[in-house]
C-alpha atoms as a PDB file:
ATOM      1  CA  UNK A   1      28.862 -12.097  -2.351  1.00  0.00           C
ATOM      2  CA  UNK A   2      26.334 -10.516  -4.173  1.00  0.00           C
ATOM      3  CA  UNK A   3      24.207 -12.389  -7.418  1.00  0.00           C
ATOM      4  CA  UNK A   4      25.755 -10.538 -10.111  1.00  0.00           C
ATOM      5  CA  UNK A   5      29.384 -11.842  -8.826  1.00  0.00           C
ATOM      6  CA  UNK A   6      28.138 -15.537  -8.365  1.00  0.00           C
ATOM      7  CA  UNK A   7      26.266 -15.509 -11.598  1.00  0.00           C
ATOM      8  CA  UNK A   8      29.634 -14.447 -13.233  1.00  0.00           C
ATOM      9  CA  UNK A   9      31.820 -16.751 -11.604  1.00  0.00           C
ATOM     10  CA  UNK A  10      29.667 -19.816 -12.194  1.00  0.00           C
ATOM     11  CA  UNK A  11      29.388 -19.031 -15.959  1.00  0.00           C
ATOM     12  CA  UNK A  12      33.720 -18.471 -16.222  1.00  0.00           C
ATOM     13  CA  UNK A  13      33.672 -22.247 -14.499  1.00  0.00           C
ATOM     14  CA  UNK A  14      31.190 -23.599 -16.659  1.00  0.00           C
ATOM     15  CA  UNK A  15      33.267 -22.073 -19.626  1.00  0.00           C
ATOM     16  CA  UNK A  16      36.132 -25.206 -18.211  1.00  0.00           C
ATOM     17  CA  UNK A  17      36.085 -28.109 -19.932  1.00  0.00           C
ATOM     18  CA  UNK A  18      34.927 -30.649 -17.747  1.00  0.00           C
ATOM     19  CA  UNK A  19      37.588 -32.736 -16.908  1.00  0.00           C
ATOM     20  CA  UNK A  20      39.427 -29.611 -15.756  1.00  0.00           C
ATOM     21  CA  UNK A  21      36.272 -28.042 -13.753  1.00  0.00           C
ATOM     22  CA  UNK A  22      36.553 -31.386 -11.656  1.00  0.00           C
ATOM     23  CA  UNK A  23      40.132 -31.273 -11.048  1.00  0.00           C
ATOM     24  CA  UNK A  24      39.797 -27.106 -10.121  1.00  0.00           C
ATOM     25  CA  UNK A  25      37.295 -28.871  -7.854  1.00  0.00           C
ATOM     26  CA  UNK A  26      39.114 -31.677  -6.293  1.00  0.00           C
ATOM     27  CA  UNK A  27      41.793 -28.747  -5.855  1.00  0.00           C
ATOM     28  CA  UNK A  28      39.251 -26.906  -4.191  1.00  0.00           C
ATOM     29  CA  UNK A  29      38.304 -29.826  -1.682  1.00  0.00           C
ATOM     30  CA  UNK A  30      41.836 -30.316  -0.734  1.00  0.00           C
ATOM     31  CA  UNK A  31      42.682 -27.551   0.248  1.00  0.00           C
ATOM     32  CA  UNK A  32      39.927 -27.604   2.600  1.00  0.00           C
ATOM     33  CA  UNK A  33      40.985 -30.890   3.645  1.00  0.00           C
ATOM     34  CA  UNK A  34      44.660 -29.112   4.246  1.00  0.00           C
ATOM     35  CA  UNK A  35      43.628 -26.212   6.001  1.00  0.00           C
ATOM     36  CA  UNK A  36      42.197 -28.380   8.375  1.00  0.00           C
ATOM     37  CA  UNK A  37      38.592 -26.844   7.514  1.00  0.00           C
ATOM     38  CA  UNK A  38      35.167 -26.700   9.749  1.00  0.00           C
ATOM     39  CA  UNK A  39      34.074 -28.785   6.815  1.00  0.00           C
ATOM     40  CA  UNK A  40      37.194 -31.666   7.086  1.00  0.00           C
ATOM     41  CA  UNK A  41      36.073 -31.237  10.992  1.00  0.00           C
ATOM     42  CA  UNK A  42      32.077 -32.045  10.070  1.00  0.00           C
ATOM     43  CA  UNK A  43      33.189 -34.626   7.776  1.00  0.00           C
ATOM     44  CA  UNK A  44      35.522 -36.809   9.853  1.00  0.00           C
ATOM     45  CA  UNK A  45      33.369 -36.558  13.002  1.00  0.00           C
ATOM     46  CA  UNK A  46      30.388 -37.631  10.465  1.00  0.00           C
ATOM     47  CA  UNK A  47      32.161 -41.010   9.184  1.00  0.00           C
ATOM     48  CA  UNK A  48      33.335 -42.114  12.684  1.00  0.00           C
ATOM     49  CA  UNK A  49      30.033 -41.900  14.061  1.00  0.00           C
ATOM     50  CA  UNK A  50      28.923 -43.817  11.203  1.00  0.00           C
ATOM     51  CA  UNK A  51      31.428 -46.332  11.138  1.00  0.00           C
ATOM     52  CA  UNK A  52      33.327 -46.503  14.184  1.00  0.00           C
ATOM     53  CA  UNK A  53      34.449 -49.923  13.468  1.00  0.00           C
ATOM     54  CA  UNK A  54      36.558 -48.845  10.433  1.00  0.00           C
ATOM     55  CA  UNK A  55      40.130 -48.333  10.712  1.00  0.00           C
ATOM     56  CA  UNK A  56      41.093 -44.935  11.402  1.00  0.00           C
ATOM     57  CA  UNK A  57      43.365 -44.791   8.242  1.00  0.00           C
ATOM     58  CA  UNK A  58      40.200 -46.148   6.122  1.00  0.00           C
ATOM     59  CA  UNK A  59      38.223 -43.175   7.539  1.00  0.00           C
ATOM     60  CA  UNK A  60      41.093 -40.704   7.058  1.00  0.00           C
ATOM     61  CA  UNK A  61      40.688 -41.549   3.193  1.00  0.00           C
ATOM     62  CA  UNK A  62      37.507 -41.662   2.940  1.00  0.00           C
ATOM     63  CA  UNK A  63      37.188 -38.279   4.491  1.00  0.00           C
ATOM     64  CA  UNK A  64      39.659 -37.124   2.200  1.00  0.00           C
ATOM     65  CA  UNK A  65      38.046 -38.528  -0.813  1.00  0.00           C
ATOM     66  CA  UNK A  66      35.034 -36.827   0.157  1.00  0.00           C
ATOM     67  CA  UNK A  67      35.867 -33.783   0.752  1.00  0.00           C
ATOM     68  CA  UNK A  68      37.361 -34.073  -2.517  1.00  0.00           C
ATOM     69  CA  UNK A  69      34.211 -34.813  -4.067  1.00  0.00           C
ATOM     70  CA  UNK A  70      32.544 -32.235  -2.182  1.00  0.00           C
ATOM     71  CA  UNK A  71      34.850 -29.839  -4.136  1.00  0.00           C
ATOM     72  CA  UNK A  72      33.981 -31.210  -7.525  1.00  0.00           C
ATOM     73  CA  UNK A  73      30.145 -31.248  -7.059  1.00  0.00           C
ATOM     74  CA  UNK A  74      30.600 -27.283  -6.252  1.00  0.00           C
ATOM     75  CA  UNK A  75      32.162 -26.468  -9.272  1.00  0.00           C
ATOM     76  CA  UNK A  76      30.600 -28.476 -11.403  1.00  0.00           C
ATOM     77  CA  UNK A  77      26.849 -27.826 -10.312  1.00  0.00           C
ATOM     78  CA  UNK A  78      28.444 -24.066 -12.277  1.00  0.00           C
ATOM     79  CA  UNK A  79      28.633 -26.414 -15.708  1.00  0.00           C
ATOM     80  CA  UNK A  80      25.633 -28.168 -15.316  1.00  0.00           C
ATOM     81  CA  UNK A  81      23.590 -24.760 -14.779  1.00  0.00           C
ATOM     82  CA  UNK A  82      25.219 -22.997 -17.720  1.00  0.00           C
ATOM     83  CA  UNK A  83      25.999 -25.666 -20.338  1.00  0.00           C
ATOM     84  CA  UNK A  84      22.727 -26.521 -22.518  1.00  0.00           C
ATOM     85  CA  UNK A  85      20.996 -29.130 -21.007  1.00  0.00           C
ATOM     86  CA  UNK A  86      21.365 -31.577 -24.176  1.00  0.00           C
ATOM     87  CA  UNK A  87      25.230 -31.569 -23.696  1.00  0.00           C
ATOM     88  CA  UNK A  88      24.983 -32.450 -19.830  1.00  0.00           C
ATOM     89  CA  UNK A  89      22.246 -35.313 -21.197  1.00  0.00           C
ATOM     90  CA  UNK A  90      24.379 -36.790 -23.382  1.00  0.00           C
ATOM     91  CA  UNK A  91      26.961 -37.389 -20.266  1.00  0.00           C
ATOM     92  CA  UNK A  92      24.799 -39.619 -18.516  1.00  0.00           C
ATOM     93  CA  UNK A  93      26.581 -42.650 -19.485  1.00  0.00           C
ATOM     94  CA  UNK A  94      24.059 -45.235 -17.814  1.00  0.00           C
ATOM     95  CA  UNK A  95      21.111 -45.915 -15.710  1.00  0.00           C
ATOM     96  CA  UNK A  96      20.242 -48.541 -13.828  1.00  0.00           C
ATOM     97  CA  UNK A  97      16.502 -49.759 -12.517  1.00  0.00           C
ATOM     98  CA  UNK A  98      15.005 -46.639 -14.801  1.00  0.00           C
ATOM     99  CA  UNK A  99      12.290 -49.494 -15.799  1.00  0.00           C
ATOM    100  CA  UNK A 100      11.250 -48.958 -11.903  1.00  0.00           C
ATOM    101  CA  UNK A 101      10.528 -44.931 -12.760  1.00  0.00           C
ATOM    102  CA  UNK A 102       9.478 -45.212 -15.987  1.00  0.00           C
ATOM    103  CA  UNK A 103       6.355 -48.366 -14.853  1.00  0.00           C
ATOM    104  CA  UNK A 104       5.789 -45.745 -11.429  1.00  0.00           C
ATOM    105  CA  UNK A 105       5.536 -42.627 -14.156  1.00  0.00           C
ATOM    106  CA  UNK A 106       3.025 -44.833 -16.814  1.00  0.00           C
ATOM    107  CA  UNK A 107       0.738 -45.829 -13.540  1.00  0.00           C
ATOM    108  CA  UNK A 108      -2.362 -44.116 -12.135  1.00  0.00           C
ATOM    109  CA  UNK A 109      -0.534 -42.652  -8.928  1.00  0.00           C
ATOM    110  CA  UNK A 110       1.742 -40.115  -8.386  1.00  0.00           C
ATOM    111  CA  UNK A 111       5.273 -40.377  -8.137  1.00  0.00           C
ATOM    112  CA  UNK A 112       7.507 -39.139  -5.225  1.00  0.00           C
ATOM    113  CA  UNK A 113      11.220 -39.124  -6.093  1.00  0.00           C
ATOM    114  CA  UNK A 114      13.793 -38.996  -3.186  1.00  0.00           C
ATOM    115  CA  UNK A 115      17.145 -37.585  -3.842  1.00  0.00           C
ATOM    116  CA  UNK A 116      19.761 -37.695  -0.658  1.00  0.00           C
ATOM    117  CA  UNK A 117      22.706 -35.572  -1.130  1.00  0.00           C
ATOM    118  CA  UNK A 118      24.935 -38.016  -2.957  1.00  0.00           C
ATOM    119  CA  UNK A 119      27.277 -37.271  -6.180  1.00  0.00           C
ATOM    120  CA  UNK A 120      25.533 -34.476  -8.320  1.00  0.00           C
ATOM    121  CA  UNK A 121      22.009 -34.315  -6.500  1.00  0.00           C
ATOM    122  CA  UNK A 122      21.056 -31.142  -8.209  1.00  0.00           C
ATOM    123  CA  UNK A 123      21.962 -33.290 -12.239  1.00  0.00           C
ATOM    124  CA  UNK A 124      18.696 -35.660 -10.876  1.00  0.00           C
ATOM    125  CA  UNK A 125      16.087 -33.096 -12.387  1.00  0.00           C
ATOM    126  CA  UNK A 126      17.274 -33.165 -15.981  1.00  0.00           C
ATOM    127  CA  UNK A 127      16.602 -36.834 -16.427  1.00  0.00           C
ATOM    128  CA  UNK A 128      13.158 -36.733 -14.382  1.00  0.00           C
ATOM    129  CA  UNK A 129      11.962 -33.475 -16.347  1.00  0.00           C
ATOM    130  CA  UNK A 130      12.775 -35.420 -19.436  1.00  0.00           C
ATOM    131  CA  UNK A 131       9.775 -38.376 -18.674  1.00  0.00           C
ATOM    132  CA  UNK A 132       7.399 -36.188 -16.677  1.00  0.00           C
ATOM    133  CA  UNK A 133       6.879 -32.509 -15.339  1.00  0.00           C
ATOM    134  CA  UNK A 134       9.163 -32.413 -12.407  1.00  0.00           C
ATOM    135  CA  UNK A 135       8.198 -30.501  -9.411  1.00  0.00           C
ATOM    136  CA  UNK A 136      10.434 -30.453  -6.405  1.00  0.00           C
ATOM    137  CA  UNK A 137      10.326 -28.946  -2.816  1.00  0.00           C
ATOM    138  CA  UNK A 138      12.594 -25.429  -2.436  1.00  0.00           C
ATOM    139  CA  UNK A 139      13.897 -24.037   0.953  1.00  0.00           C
ATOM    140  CA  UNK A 140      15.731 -20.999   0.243  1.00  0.00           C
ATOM    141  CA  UNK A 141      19.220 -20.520   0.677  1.00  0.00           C
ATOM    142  CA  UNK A 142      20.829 -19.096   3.610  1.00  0.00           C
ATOM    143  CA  UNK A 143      22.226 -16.371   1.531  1.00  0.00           C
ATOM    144  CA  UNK A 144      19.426 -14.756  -0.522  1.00  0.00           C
ATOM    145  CA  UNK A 145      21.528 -13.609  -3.022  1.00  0.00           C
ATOM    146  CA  UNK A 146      21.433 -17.755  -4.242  1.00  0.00           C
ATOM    147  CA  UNK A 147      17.535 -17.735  -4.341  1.00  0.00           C
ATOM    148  CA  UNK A 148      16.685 -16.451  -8.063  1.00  0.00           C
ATOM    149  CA  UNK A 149      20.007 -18.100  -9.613  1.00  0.00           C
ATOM    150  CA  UNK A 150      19.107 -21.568  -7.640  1.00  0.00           C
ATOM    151  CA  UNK A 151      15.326 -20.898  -8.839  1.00  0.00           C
ATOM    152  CA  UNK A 152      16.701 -20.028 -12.652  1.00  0.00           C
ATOM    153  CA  UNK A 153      19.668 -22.818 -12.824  1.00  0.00           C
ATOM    154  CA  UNK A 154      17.082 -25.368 -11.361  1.00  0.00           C
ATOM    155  CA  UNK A 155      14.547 -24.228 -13.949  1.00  0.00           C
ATOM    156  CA  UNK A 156      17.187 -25.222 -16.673  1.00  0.00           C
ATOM    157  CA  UNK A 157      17.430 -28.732 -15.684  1.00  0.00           C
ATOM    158  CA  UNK A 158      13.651 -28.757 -16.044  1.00  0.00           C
ATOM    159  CA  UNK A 159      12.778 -28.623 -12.388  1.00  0.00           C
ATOM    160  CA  UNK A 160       9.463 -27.042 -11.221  1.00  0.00           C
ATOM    161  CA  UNK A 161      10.259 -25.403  -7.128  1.00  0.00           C
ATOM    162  CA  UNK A 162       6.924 -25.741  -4.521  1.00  0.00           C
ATOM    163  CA  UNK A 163       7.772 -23.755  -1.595  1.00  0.00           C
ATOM    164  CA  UNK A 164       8.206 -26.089   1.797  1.00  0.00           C
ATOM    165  CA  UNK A 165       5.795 -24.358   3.856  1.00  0.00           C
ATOM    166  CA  UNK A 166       2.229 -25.803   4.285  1.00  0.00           C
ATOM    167  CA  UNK A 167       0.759 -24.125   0.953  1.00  0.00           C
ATOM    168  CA  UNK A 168       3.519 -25.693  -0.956  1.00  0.00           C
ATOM    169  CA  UNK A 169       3.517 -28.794   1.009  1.00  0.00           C
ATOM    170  CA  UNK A 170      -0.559 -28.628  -0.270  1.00  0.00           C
ATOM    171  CA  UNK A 171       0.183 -28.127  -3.354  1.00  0.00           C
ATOM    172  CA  UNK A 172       2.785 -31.178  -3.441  1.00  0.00           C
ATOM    173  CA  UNK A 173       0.034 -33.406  -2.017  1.00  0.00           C
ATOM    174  CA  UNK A 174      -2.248 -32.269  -4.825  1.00  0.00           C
ATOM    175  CA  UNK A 175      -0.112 -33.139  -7.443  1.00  0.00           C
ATOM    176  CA  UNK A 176       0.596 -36.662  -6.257  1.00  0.00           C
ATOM    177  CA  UNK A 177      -3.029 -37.323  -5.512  1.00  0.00           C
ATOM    178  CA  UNK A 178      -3.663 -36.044  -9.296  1.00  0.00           C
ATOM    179  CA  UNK A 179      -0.652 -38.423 -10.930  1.00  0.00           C
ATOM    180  CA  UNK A 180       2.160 -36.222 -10.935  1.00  0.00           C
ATOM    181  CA  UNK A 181       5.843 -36.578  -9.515  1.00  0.00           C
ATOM    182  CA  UNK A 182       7.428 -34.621  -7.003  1.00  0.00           C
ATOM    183  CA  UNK A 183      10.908 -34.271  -5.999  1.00  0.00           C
ATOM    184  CA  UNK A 184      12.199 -34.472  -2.205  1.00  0.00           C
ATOM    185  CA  UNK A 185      15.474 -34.306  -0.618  1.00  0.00           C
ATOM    186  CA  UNK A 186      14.790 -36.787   2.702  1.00  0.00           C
ATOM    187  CA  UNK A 187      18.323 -36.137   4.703  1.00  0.00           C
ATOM    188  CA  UNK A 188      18.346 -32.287   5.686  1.00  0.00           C
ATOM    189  CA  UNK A 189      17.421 -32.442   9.728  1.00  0.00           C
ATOM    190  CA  UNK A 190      14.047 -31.161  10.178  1.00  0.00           C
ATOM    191  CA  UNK A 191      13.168 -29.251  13.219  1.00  0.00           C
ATOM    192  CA  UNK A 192      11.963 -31.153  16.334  1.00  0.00           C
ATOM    193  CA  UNK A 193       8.004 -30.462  15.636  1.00  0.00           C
ATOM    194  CA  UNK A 194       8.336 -32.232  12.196  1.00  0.00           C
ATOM    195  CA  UNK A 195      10.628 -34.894  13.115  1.00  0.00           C
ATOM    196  CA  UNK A 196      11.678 -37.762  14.998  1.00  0.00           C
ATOM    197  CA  UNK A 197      14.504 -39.847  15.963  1.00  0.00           C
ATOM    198  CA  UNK A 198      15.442 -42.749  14.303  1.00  0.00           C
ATOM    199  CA  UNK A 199      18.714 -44.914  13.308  1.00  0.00           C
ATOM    200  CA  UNK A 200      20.927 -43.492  10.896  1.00  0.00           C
ATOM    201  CA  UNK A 201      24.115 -45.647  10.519  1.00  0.00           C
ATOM    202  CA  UNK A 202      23.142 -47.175  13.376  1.00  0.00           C
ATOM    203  CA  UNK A 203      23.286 -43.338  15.252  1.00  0.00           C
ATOM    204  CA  UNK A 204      20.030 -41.195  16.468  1.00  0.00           C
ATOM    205  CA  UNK A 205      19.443 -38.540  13.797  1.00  0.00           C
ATOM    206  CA  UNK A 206      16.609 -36.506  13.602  1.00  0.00           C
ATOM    207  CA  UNK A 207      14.958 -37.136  10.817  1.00  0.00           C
ATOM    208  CA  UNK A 208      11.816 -35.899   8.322  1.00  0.00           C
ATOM    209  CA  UNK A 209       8.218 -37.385   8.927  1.00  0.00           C
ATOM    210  CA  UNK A 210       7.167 -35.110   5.479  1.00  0.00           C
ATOM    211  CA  UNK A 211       7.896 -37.796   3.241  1.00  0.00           C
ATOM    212  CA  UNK A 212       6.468 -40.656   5.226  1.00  0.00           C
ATOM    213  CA  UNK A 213       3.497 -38.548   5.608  1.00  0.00           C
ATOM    214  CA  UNK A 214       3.008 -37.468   1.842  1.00  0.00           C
ATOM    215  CA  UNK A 215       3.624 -41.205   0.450  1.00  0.00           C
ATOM    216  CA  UNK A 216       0.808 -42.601   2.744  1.00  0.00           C
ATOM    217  CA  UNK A 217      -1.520 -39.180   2.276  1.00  0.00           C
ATOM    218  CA  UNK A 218      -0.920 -39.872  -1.525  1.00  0.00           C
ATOM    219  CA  UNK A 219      -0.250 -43.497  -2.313  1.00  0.00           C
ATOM    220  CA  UNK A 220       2.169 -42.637  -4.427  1.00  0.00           C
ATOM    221  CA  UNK A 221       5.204 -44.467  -5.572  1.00  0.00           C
ATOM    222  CA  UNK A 222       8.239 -43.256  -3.660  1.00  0.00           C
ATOM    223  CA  UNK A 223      11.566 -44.231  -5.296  1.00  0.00           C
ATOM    224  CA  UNK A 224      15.271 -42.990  -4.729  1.00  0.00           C
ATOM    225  CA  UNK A 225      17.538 -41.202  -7.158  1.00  0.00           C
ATOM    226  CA  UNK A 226      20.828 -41.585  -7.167  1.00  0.00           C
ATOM    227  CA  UNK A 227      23.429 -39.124  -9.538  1.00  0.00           C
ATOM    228  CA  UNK A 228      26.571 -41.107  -9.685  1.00  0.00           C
ATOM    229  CA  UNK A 229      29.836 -39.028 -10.848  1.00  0.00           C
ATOM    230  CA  UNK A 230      32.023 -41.493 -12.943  1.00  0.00           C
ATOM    231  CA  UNK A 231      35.643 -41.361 -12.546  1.00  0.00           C
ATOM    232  CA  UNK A 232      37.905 -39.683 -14.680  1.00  0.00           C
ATOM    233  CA  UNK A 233      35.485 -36.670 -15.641  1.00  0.00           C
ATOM    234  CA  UNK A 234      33.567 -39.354 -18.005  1.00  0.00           C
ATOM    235  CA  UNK A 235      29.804 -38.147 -16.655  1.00  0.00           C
ATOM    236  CA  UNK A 236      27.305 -39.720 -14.652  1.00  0.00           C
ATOM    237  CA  UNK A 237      25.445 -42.980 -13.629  1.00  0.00           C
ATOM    238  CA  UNK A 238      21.577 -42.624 -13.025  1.00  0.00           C
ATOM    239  CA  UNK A 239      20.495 -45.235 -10.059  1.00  0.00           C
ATOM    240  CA  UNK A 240      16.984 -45.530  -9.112  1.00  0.00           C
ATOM    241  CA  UNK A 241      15.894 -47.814  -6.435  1.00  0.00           C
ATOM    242  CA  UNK A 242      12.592 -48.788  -4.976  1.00  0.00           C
ATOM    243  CA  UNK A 243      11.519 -47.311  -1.121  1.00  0.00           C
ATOM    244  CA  UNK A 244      11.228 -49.809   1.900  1.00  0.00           C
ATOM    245  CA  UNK A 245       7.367 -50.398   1.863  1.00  0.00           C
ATOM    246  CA  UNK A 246       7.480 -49.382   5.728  1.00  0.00           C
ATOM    247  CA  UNK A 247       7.596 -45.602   4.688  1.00  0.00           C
ATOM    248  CA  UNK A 248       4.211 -45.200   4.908  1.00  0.00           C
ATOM    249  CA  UNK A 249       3.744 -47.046   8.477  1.00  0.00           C
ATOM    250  CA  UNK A 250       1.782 -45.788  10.626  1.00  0.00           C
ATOM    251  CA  UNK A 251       4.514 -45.463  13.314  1.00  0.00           C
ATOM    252  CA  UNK A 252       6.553 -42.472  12.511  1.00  0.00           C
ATOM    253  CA  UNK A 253       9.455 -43.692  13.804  1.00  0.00           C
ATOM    254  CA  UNK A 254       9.324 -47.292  11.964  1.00  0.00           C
ATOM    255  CA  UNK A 255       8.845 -44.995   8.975  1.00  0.00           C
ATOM    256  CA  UNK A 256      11.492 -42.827   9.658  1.00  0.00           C
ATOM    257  CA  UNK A 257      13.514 -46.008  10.360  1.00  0.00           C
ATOM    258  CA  UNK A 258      13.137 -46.784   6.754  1.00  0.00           C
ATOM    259  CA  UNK A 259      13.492 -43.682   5.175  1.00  0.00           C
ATOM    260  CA  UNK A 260      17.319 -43.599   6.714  1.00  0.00           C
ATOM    261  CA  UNK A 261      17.573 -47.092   5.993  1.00  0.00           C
ATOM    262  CA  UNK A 262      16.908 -46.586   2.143  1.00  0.00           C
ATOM    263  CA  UNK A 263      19.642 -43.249   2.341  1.00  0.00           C
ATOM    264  CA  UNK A 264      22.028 -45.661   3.755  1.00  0.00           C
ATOM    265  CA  UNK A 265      21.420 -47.923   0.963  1.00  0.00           C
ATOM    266  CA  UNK A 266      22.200 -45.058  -1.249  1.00  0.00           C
ATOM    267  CA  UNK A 267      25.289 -44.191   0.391  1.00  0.00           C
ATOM    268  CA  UNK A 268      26.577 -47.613   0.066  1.00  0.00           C
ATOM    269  CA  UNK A 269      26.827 -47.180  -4.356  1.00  0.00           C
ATOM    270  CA  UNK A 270      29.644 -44.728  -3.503  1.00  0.00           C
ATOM    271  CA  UNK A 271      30.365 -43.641  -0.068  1.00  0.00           C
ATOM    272  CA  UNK A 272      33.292 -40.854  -0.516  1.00  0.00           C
ATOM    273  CA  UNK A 273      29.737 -38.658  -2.762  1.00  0.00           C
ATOM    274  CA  UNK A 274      27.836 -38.441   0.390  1.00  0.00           C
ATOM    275  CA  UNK A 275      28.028 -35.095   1.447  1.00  0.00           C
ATOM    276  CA  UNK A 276      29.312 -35.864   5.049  1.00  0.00           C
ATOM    277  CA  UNK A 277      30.361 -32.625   5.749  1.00  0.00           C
ATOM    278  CA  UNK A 278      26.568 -31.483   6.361  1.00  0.00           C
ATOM    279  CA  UNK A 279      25.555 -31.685  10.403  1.00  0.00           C
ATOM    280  CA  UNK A 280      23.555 -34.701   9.998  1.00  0.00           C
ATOM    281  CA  UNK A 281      23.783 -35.510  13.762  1.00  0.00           C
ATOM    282  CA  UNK A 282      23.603 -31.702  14.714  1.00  0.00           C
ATOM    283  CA  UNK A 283      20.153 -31.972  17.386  1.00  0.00           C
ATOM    284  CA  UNK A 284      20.880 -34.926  20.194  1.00  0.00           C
ATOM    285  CA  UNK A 285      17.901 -36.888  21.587  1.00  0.00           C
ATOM    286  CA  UNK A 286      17.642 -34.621  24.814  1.00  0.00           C
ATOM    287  CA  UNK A 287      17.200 -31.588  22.774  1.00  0.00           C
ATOM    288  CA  UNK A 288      20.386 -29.954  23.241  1.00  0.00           C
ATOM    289  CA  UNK A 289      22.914 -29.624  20.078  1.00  0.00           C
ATOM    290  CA  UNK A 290      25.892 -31.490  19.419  1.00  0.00           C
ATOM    291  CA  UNK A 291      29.556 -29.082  19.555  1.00  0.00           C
ATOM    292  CA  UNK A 292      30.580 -29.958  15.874  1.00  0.00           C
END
């Protein structure tokens, strides 16, 4: 699909009220979930690693439930990009712990903001771009036709990309060192060189040393964001919550440790928005990949 076709699909959905973009959504997700999808496949195996000691029919809804949600953050990422970003504001209904951003943003250091792929991850810019400039760390898309509408949508929300390559990863550590804030997603699997393995739900994932690194390289604040998708198409809850001081520990795997540990925590305000469909668990411990 080329950019002019996504670019005019995404601005039909965001022409939807919202209520009804979510429901196309949900539609969207179960009929994934129906037709027995890769992603249904991803996303069941996911939440019985992670919680094998749940009852199979409390995994087969949550599964469903998130790949409903799954569907709904899709379509609606097409409002979000395409509505002005003063009507998407006003639909953040609450926050809770902003005090905790708001005392890191007002302090000397820089700011590191950690966003897991929960809810509406992409909504988190608009409220950060509203308190500071709001730089964040861009890996192109698979399909290249994404990159300058992702780069232009983004930009909309207020968000600032630095490429994640080691002259944006530079440029990242500069603007934390000089006060700034920088945004970071901390549950994409890394490859093995910038890595290691550490306890994710209790399971070995693979998981970043980048963000351990650049909080202890910058002594920065490092606090999680959380976009929170309210039932019944009402808007979103903000949650921001402080890091596990052992981020920056000088053993990358105790830091990794708490890096998952604070995405679990996350998880845990609403479980069915994790995106569990993604191939968290995808690179095993002996090297070889796991058959999804």
């Amino acid at each position: 699909m080329n950019a002019a076709t996504i670019s005019f699909a995404s601005k039909i959905l965001s022409l939807l009220p919202l209520p009804l973009n979510q429901k196309l959504g949900a539609l969207v997700g179960r009929a994934a979930w129906l037709g027995n999808s890769r992603a249904r496949r991803i996303t069941e195996f996911n939440i019985a690693h992670c919680f094998p000691d749940m009852p199979a029919n409390e995994q087969a809804t949550l599964s469903y439930q998130s790949m409903k949600h799954t569907g709904r953050q899709l379509l609606e990422c097409a409002w979000i990009w395409n509505r002005p970003a003063s009507q998407t504001q006003q639909l953040i209904r609450e926050t809770r712990g902003e005090q905790l951003l708001r005392d890191a943003v007002n302090s000397p250091k820089g700011v590191i903001v950690v966003s897991p792929h929960i809810g509406n991850w992409e909504l988190c810019a608009l409220p950060l771009s509203t308190l500071a400039r709001f730089t964040y760390f861009y890996r192109s898309p698979r399909n290249p036709a994404l990159d300058p509408l992702l780069l232009k949508w983004r930009a909309h929300l207020g968000g600032h990309p630095a490429s994640l390559d080691a002259g944006g990863i530079r440029e990242g550590l500069k603007i934390l060192k000089k006060g700034g804030m920088m945004g970071i997603l901390p549950d994409q699997e890394p490859d093995t060189d910038n890595g290691v393995f550490a306890p994710f739900f209790n399971q070995p994932a693979l998981t970043m040393t980048l963000l351990p690194r650049l909080a202890a390289r910058s002594g920065a604040h490092v606090i999680y964001i959380v976009s929170e998708r309210l039932p019944d198409a009402q808007g979103w809850r903000i949650n921001y919550l402080a890091a596990d001081p052992a981020i920056t520990d000088d053993d990358p795997v105790v830091a990794a440790t708490a890096v998952n540990g604070d995405v679990e925590r996350c998880v845990k305000l609403c479980p069915a928005q994790y995106l569990w469909d993604y191939k968290r668990f995808n690179t095993l411990p002996d090297g070889t990949r796991r058959r999804y």
